[in-house]
Each structure stands twice: as C-alpha cells, then as structure tokens.
PDB file of N, CA and C in Angstrom:
ATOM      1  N   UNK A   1      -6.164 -52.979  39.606  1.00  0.00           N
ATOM      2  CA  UNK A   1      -6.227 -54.338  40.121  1.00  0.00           C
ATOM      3  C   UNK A   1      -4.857 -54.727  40.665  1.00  0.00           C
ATOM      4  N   UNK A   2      -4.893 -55.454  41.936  1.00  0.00           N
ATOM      5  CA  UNK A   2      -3.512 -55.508  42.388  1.00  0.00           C
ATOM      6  C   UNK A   2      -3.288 -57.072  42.063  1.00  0.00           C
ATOM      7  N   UNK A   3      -1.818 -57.679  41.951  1.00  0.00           N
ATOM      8  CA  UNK A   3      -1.495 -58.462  41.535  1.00  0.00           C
ATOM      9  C   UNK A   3      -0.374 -58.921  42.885  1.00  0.00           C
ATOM     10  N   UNK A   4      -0.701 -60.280  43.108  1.00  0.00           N
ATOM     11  CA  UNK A   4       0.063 -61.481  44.362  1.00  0.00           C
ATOM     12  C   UNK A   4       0.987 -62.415  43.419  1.00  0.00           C
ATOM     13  N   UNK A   5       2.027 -61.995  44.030  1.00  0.00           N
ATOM     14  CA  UNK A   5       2.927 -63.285  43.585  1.00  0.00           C
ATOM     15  C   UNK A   5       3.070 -64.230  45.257  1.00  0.00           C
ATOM     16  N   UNK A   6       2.903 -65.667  44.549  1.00  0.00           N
ATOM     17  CA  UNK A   6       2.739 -66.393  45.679  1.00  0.00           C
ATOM     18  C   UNK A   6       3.453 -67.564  45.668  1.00  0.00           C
ATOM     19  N   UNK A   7       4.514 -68.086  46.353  1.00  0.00           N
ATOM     20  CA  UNK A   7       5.276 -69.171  46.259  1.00  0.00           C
ATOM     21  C   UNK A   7       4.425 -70.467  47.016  1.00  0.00           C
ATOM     22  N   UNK A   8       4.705 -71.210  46.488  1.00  0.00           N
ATOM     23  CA  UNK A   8       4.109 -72.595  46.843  1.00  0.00           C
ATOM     24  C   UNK A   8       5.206 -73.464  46.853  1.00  0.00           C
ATOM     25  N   UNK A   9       5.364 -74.187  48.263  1.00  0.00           N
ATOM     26  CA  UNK A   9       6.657 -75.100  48.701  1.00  0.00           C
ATOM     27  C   UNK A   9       6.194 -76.022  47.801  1.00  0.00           C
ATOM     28  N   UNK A  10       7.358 -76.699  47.242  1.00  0.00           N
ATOM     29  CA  UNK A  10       7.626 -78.180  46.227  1.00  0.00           C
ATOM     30  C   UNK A  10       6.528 -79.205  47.228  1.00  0.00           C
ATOM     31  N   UNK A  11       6.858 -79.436  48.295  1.00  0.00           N
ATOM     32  CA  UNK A  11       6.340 -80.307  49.417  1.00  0.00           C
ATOM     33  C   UNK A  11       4.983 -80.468  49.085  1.00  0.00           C
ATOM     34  N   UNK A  12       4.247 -78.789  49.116  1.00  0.00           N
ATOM     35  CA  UNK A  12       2.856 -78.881  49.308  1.00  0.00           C
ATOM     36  C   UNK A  12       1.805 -79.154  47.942  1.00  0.00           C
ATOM     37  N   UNK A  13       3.241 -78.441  46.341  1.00  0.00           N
ATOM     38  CA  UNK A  13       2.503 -78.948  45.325  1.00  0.00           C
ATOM     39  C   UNK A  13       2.217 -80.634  44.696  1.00  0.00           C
ATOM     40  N   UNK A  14       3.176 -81.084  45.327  1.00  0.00           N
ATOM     41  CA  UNK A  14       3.097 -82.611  45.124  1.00  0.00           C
ATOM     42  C   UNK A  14       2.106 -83.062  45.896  1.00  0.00           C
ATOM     43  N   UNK A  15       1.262 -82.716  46.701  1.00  0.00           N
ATOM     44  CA  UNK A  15       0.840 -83.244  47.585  1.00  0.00           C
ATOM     45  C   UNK A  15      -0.835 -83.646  46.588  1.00  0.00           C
ATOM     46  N   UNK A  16      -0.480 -82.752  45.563  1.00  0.00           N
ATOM     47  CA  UNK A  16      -2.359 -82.807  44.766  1.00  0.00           C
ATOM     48  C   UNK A  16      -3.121 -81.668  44.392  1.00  0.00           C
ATOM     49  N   UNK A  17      -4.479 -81.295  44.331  1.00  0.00           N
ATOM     50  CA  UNK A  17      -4.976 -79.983  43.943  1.00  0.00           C
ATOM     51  C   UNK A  17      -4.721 -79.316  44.755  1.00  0.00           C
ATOM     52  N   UNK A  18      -4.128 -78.004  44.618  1.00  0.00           N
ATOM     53  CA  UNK A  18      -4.380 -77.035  45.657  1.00  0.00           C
ATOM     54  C   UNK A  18      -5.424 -75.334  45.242  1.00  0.00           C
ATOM     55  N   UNK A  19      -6.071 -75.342  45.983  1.00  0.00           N
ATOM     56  CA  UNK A  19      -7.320 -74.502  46.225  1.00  0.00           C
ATOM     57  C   UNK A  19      -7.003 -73.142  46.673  1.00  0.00           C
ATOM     58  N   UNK A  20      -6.944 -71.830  46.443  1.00  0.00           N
ATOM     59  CA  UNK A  20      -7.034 -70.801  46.630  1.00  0.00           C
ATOM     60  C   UNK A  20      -8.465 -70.202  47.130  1.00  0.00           C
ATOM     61  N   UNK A  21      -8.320 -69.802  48.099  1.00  0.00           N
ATOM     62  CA  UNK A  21     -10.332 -69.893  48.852  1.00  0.00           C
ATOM     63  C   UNK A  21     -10.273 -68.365  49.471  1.00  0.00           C
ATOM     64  N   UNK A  22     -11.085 -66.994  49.153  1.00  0.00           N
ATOM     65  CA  UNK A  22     -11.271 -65.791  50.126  1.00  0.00           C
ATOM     66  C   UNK A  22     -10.788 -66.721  51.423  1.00  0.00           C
ATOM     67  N   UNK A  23     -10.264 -65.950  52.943  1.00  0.00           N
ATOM     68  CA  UNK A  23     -10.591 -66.001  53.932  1.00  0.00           C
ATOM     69  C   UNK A  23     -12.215 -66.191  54.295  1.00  0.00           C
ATOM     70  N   UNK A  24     -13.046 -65.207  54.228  1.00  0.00           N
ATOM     71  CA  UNK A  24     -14.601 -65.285  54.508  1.00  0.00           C
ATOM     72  C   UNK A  24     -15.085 -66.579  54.306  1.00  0.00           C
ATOM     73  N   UNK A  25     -14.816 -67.178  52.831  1.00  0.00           N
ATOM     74  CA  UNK A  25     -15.420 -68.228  52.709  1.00  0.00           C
ATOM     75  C   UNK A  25     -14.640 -69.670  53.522  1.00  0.00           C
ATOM     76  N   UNK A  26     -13.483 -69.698  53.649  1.00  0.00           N
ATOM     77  CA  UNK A  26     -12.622 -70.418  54.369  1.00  0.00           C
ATOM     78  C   UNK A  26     -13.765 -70.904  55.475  1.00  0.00           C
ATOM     79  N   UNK A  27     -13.933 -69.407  56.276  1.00  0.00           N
ATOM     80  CA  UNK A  27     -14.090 -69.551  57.557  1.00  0.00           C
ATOM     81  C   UNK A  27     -15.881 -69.897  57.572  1.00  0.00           C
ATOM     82  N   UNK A  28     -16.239 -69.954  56.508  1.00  0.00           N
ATOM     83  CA  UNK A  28     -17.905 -69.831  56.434  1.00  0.00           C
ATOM     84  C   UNK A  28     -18.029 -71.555  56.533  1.00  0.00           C
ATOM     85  N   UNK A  29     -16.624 -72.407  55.786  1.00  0.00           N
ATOM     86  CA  UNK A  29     -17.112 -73.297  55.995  1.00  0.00           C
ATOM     87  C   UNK A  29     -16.212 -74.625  56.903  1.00  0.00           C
ATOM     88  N   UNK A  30     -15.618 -73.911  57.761  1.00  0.00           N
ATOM     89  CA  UNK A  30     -15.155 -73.933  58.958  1.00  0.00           C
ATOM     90  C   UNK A  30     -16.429 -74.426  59.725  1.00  0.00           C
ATOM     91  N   UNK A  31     -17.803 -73.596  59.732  1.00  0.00           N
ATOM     92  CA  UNK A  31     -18.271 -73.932  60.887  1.00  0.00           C
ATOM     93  C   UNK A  31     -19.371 -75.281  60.663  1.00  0.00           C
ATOM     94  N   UNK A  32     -18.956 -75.939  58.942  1.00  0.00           N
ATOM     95  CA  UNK A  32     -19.425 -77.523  58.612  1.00  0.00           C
ATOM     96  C   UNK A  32     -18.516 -78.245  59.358  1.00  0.00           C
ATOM     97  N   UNK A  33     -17.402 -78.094  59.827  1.00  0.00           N
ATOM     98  CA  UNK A  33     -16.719 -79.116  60.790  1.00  0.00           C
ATOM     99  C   UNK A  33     -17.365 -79.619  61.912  1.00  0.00           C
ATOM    100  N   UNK A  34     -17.978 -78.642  62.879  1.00  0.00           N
ATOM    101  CA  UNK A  34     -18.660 -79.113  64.052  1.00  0.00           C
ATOM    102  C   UNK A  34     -19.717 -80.607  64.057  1.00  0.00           C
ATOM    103  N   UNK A  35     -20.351 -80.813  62.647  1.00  0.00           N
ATOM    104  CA  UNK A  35     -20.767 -81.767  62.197  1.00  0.00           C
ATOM    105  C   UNK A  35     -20.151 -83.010  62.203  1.00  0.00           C
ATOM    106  N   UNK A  36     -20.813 -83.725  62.622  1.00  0.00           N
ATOM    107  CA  UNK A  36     -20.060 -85.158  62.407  1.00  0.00           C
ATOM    108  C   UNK A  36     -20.426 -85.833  60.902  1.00  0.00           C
ATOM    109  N   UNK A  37     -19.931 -86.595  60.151  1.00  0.00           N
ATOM    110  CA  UNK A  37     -20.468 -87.039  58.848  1.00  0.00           C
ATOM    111  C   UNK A  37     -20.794 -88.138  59.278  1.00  0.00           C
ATOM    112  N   UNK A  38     -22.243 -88.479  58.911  1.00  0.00           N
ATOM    113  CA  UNK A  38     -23.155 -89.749  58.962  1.00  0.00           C
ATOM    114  C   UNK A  38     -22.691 -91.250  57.788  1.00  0.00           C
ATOM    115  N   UNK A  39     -22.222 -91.919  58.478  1.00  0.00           N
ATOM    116  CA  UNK A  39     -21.567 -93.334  58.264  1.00  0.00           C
ATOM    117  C   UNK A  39     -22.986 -94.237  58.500  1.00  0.00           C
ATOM    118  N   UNK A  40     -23.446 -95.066  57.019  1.00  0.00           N
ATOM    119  CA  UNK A  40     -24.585 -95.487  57.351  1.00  0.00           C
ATOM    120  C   UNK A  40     -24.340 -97.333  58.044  1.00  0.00           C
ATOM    121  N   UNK A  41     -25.104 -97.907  58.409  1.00  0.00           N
ATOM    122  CA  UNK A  41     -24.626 -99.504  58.894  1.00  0.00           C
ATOM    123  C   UNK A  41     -24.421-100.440  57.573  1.00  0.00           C
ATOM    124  N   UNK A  42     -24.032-101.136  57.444  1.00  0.00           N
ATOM    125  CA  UNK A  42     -24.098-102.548  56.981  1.00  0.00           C
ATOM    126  C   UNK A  42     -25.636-102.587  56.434  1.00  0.00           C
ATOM    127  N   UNK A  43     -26.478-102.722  57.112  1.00  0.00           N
ATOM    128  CA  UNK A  43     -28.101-102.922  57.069  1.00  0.00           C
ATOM    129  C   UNK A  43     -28.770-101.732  56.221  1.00  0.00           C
ATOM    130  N   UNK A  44     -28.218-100.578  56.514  1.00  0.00           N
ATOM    131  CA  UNK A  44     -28.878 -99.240  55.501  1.00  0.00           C
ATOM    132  C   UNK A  44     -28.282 -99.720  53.985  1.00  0.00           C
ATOM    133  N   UNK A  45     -27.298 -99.819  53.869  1.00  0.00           N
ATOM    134  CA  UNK A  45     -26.463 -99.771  52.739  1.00  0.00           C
ATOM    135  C   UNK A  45     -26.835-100.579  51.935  1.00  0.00           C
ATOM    136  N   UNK A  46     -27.405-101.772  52.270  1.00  0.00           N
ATOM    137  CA  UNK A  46     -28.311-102.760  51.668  1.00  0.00           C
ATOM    138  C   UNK A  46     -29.688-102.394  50.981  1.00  0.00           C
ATOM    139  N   UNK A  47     -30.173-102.003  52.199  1.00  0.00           N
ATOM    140  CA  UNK A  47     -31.437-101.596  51.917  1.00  0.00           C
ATOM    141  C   UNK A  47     -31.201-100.282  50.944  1.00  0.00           C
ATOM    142  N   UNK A  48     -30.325 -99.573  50.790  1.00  0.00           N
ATOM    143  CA  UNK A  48     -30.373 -98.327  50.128  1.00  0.00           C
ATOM    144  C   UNK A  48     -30.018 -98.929  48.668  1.00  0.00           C
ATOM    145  N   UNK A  49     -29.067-100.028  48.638  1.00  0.00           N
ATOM    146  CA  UNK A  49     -28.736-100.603  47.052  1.00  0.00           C
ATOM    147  C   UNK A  49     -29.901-101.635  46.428  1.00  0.00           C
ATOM    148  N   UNK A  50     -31.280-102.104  47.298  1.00  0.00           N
ATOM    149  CA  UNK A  50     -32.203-102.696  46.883  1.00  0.00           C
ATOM    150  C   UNK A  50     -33.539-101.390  46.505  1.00  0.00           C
ATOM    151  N   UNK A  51     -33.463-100.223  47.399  1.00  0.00           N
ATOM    152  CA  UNK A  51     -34.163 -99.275  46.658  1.00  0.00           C
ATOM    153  C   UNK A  51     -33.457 -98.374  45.523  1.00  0.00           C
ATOM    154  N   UNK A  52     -32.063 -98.541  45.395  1.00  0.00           N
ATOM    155  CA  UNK A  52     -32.029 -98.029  43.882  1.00  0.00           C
ATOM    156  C   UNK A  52     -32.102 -99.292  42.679  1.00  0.00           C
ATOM    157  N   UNK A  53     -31.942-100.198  42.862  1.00  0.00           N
ATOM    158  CA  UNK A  53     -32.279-101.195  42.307  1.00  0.00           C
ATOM    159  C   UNK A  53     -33.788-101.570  41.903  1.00  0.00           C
ATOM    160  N   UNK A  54     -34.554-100.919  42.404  1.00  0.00           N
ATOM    161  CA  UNK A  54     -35.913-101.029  42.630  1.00  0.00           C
ATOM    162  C   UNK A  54     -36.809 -99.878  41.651  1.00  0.00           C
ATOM    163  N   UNK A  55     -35.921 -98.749  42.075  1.00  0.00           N
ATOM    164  CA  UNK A  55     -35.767 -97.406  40.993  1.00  0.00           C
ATOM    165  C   UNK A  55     -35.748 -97.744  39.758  1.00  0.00           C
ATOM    166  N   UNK A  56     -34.680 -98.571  39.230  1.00  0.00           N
ATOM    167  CA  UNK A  56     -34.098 -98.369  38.333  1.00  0.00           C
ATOM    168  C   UNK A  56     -35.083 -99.927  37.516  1.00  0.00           C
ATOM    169  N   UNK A  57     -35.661-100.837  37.869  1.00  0.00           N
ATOM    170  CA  UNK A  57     -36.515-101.386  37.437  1.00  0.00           C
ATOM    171  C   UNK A  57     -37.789-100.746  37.573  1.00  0.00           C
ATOM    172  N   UNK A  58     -38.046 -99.500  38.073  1.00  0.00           N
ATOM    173  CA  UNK A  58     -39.412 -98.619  37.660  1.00  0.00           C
ATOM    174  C   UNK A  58     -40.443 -99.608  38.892  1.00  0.00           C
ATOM    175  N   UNK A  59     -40.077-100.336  39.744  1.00  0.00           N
ATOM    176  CA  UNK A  59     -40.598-100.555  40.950  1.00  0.00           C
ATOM    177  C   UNK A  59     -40.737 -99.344  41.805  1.00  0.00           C
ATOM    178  N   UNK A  60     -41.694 -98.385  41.794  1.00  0.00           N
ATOM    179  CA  UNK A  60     -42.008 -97.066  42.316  1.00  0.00           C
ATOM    180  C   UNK A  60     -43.462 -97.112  42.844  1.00  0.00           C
ATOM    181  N   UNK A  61     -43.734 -96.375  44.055  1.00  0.00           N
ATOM    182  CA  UNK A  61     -45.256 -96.445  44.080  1.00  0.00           C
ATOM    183  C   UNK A  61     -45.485 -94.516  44.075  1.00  0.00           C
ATOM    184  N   UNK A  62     -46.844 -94.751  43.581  1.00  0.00           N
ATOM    185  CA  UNK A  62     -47.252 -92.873  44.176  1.00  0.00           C
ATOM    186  C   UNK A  62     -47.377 -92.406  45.158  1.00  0.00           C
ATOM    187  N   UNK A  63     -47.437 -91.310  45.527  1.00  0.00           N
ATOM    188  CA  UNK A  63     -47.977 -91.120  47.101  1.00  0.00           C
ATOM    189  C   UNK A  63     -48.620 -91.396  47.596  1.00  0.00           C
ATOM    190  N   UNK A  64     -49.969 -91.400  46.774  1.00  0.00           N
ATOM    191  CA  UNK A  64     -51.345 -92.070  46.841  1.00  0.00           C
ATOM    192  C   UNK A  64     -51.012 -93.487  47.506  1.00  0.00           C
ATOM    193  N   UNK A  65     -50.067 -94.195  46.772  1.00  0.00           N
ATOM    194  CA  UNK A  65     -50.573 -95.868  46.796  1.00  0.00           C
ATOM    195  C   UNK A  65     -49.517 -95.792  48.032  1.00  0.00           C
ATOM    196  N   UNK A  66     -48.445 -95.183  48.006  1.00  0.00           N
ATOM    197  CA  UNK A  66     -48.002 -95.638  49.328  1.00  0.00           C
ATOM    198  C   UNK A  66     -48.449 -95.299  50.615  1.00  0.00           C
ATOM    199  N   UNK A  67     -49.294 -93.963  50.722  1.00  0.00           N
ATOM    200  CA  UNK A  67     -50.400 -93.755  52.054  1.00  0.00           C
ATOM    201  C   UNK A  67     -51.199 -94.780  51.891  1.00  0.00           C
ATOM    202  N   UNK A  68     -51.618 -95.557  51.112  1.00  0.00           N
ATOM    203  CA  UNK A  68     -52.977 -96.643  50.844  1.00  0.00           C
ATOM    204  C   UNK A  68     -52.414 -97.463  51.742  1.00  0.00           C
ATOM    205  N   UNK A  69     -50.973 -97.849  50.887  1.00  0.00           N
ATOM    206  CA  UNK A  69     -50.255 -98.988  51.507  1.00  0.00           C
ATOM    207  C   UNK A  69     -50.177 -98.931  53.031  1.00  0.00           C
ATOM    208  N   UNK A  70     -49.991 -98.001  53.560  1.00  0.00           N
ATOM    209  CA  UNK A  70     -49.717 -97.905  55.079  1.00  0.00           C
ATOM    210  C   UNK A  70     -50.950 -97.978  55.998  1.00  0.00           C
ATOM    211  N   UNK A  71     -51.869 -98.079  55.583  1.00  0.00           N
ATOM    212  CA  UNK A  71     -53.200 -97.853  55.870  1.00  0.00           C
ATOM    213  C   UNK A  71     -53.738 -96.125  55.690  1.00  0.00           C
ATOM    214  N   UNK A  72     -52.965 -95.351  55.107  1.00  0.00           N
ATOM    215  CA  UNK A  72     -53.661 -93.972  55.806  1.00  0.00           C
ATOM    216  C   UNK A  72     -55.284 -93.593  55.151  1.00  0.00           C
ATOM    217  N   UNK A  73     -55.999 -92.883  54.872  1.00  0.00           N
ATOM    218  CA  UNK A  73     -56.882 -92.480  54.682  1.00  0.00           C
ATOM    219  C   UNK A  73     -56.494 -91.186  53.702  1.00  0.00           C
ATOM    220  N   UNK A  74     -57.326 -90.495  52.428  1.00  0.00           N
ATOM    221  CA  UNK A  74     -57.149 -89.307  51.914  1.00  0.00           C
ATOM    222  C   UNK A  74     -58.409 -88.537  52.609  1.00  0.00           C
TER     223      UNK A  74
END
C-alpha cells in the first residue's frame, strides 16, 4: 500500500472542511454543474409550508379519494 504525504496551505485549512475526493468521482460530479438549482417563488414556498402543515395534522387523502376528488373515474 503506498502512502501520500500531503501539505495543506494554512490559508486553505482555515477556510473549513476539506474533502479528499478520487479524481473519477470529482469529475463524475462535475457534470451536476450544468444544472441549474431550482429556486422555488414566494407562492410555492407557502403552499409547500401549508402542505407540510397539513401532513403533519394527518390532513391526507388516498389515491382513491383524491382521483374522486378531481372528478376521475376507477
């Protein structure tokens, strides 16, 4: 087994965790950058904190009742 001695500038350890990553995997997730990250509105964020709120009072429907609800048909 071979053994790396590896200096790390003062600069870069202050800076917080630092991560040791293969190359391969580096670059595997390199190509999640091209992605933009989805920033939801004002209006989702609401609506997303009244359905976990909704959750969490056991306000849930089944699949059943929510195709009912929409009109669908089984």
């Amino acid at each position: 087994m071979n053994t790396y001695n590896v200096t790390i500038p003062k600069s870069l350890a202050q800076m917080g965790d630092l991560m040791l990553v293969p190359r391969k995997e580096y670059e595997s997730l390199l190509v999640w950058r091209k992605y933009k990250e989805y920033t939801p509105t004002l209006a989702e964020k609401r609506a997303l904190r009244k359905a976990e709120l909704n959750l969490k009072k056991g306000r849930t429907l089944s699949y059943d009742e929510f195709a009912a609800k929409l009109g669908f048909k089984n």
